[in-house]
Protein backbone atom coordinates (compact mmCIF):
# COMPACT_ATOMS: atom_id res chain seq x y z
CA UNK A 1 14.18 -13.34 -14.73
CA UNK A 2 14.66 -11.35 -11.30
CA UNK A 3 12.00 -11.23 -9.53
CA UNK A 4 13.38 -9.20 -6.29
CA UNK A 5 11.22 -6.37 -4.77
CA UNK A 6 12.73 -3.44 -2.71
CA UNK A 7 10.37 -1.24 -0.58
CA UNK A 8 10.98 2.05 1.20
CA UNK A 9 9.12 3.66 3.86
CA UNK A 10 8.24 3.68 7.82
CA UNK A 11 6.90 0.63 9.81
CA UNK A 12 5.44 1.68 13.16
CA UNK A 13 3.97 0.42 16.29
CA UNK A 14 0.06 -0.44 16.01
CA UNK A 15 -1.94 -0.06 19.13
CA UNK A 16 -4.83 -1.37 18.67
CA UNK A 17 -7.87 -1.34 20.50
CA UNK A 18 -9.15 -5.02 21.66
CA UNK A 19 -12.42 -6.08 19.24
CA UNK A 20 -14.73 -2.83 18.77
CA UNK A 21 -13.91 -0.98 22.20
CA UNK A 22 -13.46 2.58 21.76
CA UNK A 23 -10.44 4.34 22.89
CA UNK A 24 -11.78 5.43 26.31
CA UNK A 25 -13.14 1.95 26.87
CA UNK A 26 -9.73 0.63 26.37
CA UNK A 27 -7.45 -1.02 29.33
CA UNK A 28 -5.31 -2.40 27.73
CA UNK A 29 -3.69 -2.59 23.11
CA UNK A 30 -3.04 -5.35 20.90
CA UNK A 31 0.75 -4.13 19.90
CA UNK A 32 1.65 -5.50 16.10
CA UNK A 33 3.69 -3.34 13.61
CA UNK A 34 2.24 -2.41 10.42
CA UNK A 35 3.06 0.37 7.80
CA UNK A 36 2.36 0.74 3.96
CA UNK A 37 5.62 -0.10 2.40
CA UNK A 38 6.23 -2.85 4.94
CA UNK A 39 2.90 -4.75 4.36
CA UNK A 40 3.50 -4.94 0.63
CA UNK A 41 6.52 -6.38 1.57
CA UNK A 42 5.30 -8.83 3.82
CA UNK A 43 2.44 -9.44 1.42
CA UNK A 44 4.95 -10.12 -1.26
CA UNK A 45 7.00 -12.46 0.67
CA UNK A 46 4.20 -14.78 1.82
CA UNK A 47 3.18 -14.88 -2.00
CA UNK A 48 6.90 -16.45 -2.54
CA UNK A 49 8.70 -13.48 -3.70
CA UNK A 50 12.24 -12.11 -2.30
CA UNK A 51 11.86 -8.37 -0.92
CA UNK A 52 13.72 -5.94 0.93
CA UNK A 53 12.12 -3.48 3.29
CA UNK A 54 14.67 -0.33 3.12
CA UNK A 55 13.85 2.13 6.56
CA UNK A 56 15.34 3.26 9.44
CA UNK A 57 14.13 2.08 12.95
CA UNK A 58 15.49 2.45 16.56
CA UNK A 59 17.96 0.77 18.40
CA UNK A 60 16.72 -0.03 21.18
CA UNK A 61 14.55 -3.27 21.07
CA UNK A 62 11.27 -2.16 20.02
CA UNK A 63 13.16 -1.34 17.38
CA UNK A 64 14.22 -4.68 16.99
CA UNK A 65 10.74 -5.82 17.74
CA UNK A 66 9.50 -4.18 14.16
CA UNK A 67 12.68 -5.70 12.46
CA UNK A 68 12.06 -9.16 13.74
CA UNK A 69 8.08 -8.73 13.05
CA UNK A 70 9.76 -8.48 9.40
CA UNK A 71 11.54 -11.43 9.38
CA UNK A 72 9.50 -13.92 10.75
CA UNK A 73 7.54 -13.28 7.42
CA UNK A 74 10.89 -13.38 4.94
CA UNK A 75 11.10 -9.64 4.47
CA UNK A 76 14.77 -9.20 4.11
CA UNK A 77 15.79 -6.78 6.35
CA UNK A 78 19.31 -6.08 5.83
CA UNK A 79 19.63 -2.07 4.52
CA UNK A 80 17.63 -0.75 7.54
CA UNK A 81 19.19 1.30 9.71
CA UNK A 82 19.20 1.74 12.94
CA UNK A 83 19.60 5.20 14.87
CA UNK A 84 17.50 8.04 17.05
CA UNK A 85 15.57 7.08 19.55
CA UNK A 86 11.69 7.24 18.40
CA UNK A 87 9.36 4.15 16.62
CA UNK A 88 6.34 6.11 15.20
CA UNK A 89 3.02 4.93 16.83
CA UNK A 90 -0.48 4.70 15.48
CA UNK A 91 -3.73 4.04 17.78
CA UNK A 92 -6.30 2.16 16.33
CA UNK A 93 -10.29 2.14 17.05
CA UNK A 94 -12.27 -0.68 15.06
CA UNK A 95 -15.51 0.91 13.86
CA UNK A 96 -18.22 -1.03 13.40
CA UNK A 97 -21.68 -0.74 11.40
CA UNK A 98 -22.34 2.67 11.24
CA UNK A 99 -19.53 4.01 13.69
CA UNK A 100 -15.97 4.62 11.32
CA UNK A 101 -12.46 3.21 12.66
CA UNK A 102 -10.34 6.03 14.45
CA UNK A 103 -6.90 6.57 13.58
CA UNK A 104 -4.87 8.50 15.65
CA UNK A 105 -0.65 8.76 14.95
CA UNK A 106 1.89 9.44 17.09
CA UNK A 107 5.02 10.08 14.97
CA UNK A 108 6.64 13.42 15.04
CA UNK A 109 10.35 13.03 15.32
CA UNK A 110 10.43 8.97 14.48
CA UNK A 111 13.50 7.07 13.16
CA UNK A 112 13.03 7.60 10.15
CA UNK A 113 12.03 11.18 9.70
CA UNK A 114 16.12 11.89 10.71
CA UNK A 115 17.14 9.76 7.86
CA UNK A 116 19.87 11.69 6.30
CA UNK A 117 19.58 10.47 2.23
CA UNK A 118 23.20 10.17 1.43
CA UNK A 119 23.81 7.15 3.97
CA UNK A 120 21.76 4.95 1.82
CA UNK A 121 23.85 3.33 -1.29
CA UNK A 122 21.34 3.01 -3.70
CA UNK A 123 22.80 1.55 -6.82
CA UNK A 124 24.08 -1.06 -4.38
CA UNK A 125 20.41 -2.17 -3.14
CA UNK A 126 19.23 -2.61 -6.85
CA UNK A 127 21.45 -4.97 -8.30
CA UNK A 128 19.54 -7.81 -9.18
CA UNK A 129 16.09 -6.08 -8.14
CA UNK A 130 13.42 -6.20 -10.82
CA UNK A 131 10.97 -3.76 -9.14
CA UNK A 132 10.69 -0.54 -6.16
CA UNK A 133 7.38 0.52 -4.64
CA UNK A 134 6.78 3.50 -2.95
CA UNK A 135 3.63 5.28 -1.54
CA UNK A 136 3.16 9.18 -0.92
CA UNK A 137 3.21 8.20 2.89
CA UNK A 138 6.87 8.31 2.62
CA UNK A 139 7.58 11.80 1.65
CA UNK A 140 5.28 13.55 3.62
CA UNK A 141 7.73 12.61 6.10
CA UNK A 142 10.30 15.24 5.42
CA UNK A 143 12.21 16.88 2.66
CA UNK A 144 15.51 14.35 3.61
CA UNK A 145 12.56 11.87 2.48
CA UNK A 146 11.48 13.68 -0.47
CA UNK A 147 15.32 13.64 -1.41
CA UNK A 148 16.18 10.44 -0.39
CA UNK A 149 12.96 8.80 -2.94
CA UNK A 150 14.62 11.11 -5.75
CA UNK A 151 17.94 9.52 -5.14
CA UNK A 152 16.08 6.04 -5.16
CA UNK A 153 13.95 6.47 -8.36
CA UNK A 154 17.10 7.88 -10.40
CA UNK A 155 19.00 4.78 -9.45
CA UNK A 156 16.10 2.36 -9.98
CA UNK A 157 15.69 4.07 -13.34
CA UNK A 158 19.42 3.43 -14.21
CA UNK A 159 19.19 -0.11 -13.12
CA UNK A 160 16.43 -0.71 -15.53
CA UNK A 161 13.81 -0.90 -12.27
CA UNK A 162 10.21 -0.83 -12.66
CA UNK A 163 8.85 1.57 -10.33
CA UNK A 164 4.99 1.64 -8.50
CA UNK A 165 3.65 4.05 -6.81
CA UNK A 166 0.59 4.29 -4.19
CA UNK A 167 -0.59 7.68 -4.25
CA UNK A 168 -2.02 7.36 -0.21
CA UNK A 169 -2.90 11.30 0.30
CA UNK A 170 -2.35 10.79 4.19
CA UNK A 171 -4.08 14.74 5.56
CA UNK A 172 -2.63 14.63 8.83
CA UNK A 173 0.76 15.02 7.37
CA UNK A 174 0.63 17.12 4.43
CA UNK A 175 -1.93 19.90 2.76
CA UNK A 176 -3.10 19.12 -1.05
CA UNK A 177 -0.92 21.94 -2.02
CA UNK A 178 2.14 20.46 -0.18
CA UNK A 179 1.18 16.97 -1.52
CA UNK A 180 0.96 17.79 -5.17
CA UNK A 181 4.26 20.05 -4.77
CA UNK A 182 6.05 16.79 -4.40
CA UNK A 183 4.41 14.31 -5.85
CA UNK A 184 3.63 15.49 -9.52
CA UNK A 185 7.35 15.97 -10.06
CA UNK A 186 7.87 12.35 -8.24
CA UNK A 187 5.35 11.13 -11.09
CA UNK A 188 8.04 11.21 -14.09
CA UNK A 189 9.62 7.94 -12.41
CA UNK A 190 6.35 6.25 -11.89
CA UNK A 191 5.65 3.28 -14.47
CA UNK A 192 2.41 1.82 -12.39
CA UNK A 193 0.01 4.89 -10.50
CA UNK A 194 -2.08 2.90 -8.06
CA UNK A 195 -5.02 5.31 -6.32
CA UNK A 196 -8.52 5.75 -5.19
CA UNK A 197 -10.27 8.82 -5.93
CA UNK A 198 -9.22 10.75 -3.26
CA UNK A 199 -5.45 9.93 -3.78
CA UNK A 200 -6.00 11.20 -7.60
CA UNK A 201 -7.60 14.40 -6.44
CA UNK A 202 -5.32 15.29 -3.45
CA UNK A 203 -1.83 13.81 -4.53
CA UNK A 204 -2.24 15.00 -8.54
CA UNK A 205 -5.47 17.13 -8.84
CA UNK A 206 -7.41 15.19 -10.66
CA UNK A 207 -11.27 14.13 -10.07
CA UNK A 208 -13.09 11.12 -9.73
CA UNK A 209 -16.72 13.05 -11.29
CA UNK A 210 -19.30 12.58 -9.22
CA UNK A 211 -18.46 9.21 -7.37
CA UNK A 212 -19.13 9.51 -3.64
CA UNK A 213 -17.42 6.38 -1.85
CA UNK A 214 -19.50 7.39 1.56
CA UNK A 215 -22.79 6.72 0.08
CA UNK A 216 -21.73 3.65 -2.12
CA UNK A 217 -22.11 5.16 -5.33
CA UNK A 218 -19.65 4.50 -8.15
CA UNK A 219 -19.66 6.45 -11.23
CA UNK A 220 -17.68 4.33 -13.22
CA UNK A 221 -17.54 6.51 -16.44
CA UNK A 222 -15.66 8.72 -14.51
CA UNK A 223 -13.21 6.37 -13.16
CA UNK A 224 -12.61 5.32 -16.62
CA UNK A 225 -11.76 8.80 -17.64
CA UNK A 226 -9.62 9.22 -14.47
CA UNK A 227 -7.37 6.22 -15.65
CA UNK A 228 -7.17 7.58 -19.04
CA UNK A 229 -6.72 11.35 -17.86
CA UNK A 230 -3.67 10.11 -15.28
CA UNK A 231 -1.81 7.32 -18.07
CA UNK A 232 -2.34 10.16 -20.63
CA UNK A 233 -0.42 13.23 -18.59
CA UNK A 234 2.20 11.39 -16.92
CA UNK A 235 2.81 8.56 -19.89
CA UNK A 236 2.57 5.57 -16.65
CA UNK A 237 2.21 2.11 -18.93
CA UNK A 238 -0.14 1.47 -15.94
CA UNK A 239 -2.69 2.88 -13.97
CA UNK A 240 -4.80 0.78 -11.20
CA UNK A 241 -7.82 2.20 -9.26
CA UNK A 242 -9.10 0.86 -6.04
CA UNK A 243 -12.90 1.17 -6.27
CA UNK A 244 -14.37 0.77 -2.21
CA UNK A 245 -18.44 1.14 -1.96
CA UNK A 246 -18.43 1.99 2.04
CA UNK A 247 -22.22 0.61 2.83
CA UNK A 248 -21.05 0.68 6.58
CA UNK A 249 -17.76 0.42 8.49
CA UNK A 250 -18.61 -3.55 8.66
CA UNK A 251 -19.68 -4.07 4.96
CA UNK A 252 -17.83 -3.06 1.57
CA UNK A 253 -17.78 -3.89 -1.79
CA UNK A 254 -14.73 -3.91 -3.32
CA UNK A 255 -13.13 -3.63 -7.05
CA UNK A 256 -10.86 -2.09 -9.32
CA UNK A 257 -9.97 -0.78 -12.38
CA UNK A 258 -6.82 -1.13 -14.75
CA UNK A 259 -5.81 0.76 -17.97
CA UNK A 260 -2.49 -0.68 -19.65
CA UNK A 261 -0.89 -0.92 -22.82
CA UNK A 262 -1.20 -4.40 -22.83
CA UNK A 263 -4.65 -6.27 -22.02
CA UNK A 264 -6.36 -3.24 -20.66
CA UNK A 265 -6.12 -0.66 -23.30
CA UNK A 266 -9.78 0.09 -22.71
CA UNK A 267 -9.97 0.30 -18.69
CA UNK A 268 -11.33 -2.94 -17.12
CA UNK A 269 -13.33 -3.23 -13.92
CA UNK A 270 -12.51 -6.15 -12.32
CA UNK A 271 -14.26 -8.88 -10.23
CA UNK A 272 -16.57 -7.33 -7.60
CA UNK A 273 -16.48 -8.59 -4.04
CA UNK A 274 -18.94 -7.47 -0.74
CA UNK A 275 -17.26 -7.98 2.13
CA UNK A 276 -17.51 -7.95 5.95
CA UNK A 277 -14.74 -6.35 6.92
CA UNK A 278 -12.48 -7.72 10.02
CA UNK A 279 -9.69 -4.70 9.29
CA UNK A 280 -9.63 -2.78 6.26
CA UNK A 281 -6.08 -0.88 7.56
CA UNK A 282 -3.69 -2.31 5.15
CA UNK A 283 -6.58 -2.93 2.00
CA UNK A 284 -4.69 -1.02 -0.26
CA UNK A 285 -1.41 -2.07 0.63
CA UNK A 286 -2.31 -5.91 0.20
CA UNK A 287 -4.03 -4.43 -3.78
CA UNK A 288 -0.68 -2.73 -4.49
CA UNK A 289 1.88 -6.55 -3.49
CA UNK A 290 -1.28 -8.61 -5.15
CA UNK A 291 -0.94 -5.93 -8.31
CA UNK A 292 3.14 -6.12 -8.43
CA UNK A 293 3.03 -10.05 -8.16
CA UNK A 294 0.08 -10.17 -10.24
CA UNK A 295 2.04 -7.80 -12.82
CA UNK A 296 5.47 -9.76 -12.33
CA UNK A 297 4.22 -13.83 -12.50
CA UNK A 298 1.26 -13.79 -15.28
CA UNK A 299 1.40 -13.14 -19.00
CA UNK A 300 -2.55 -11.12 -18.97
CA UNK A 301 -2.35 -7.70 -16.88
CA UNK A 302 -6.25 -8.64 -16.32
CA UNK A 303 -5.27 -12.07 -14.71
CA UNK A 304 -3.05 -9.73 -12.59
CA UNK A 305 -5.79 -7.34 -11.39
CA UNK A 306 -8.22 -9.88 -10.73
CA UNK A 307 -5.70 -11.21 -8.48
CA UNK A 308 -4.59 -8.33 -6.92
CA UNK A 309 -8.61 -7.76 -5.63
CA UNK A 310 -8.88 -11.13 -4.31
CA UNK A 311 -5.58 -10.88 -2.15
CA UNK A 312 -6.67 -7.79 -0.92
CA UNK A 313 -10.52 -9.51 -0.62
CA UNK A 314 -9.05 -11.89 1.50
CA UNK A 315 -6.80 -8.91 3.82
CA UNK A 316 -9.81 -7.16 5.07
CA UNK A 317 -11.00 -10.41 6.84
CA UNK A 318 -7.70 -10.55 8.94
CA UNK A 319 -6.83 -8.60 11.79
CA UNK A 320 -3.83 -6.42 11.99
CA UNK A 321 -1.76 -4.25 8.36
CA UNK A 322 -0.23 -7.52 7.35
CA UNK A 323 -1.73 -10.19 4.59
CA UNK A 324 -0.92 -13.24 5.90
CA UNK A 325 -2.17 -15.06 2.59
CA UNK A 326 -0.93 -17.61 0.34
CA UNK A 327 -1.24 -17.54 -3.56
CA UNK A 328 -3.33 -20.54 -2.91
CA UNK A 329 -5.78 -19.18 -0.72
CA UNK A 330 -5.79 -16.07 -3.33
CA UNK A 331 -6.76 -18.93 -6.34
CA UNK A 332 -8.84 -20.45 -4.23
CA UNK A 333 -11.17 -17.37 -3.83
CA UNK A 334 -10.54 -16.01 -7.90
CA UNK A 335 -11.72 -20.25 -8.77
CA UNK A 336 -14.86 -20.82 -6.18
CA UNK A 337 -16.60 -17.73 -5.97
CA UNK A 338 -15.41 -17.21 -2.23
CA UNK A 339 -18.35 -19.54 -0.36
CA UNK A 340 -16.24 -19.66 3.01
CA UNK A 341 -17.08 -23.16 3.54
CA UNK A 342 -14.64 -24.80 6.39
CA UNK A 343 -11.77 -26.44 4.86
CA UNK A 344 -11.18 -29.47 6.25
């Protein structure tokens, strides 16, 4: 069986402040790449899988810089483009305790907002692919974006192509009326909905209850009616929620839900982890690759969220978008508990 992944989105320049310094304490950025669609398919690739990162980047040689950040992980990188003249940028501030990260983005006019749709071929990049993830990152981009994901979702349907989806309501580029414009018609080619509660209630318009993330409070019951509320309307065969209890910008827990046809017919909660978090940009993106490889390599959907949690567990302790784990390291953690014991 076919195990090939093709992604679609933006990967952009991360400046990041050094440690916890705030951005007017800064001299000097920690430059990596990062982006959603591009760390689950880095994620994927260091789990063993074959996946191709479809964008369009510069041509000058930051350009090449993001490309080559690609590579050195196994992303195949052969159906991005290259054209315009702008990488998108994002400028990171590490929070810490009780003081949030700071994002702030610098992307108006990037690569790949000029992408026209008709100069990607499609049918060509799924032969042989077994699944296509998306987030709602991507077409808040642009309507050529918007158009372009259309085109990709009626050819990945054709080729028999599972489809994900990660909601990722992103406010700086899009309103909730703009958001759910797009995205609920998006939703008919969408076999797994990942979300949080915010996603749900921004991308779709649908609400979490009375679950507020800020003060650490979970009201489960009403993520369990979420899941069932969102597989119900838009007939996904999967729906996976991210479930964050923010104690402090330094300490989480961290869990999720699934409701499947399969194993998870009544919603399961998952493992829960508390972590001290190193970087939590890229947290979701590392769920979503754990989810798809979880979803793609193991015969109990459960199996596959519990491992999708732990890789994305594991994420939040490493600096910079990308999870630079093994499966290993990811069984490791679902078979000891997590001590952190040195490994000698």
């Amino acid at each position: 069986m076919s195990k090939k992944i093709v992604t679609f989105g933006e990967i952009m320049l991360r400046l990041s402040t050094p440690g916890y310094k705030r951005f007017v304490q800064a001299e000097a950025y920690d430059a990596t790449f990062g982006g959603g669609e591009a760390n689950v398919a880095v994620s994927l690739s260091q789990f063993g899988l074959e996946c191709t990162f479809v964008s369009r980047i510069p041509s000058h040689e930051i350009g090449e810089a993001a490309v080559q950040s690609l590579q050195k992980f196994g992303v195949k990188t052969g159906h991005i483009q290259r054209g315009d003249e702008r990488l998108g940028i994002y400028f990171l501030e590490t929070g810490a305790s009780q003081r949030p990260s700071k994002v702030i983005y610098d992307r108006s006019n990037s690569a790949i907002s000029q992408l026209d749709p008709a100069s990607i071929d499609w049918d060509e990049i799924f032969v042989g692919k077994k699944w296509f993830h998306w987030t709602g990152i991507t077409p808040a981009l642009g309507s050529n974006l918007v158009t372009a994901l259309n085109d990709a979702c009626t050819s990945a349907k054709k080729a028999g192509v599972r489809i994900s989806c990660d909601l990722n309501f992103r406010a700086k580029l899009w309103t909730e009326k703009e958001a759910q414009t797009v995205m609920i018609p998006l939703m008919e080619y969408v076999d797994v909905c990942i979300a949080n509660e915010e996603d749900a209630q921004r991308s779709l318009g649908f609400s979490a209850g009375s679950t507020v993330v800020d003060a650490a409070r979970l009201d489960e019951d009403a993520y369990i009616t979420l899941a069932k509320s969102l597989k119900k309307k838009y007939g996904f065969d999967t729906v996976a929620i991210t479930l964050r209890e923010s104690y402090s910008a330094s300490l989480n827990g961290w869990s999720a839900l699934l409701h499947d046809d399969k194993d998870c017919k009544t919603p399961h909660r998952s493992n829960r982890y508390e972590i001290t978090i190193i970087d939590r940009v890229g947290g979701g993106d590392s769920f979503s690759a754990g989810l798809i490889f979880g979803l793609l390599t193991t015969e109990s959907t459960r199996d596959a969220l519990e491992f999708a949690v732990a890789a994305s567990c594991l994420k939040q302790t490493i600096p910079g978008d990308f999870n630079l784990i093994r499966v290993s390291e990811v069984e490791k953690l679902l078979n000891s508990g997590g001590s952190g014991r040195v490994e000698r």
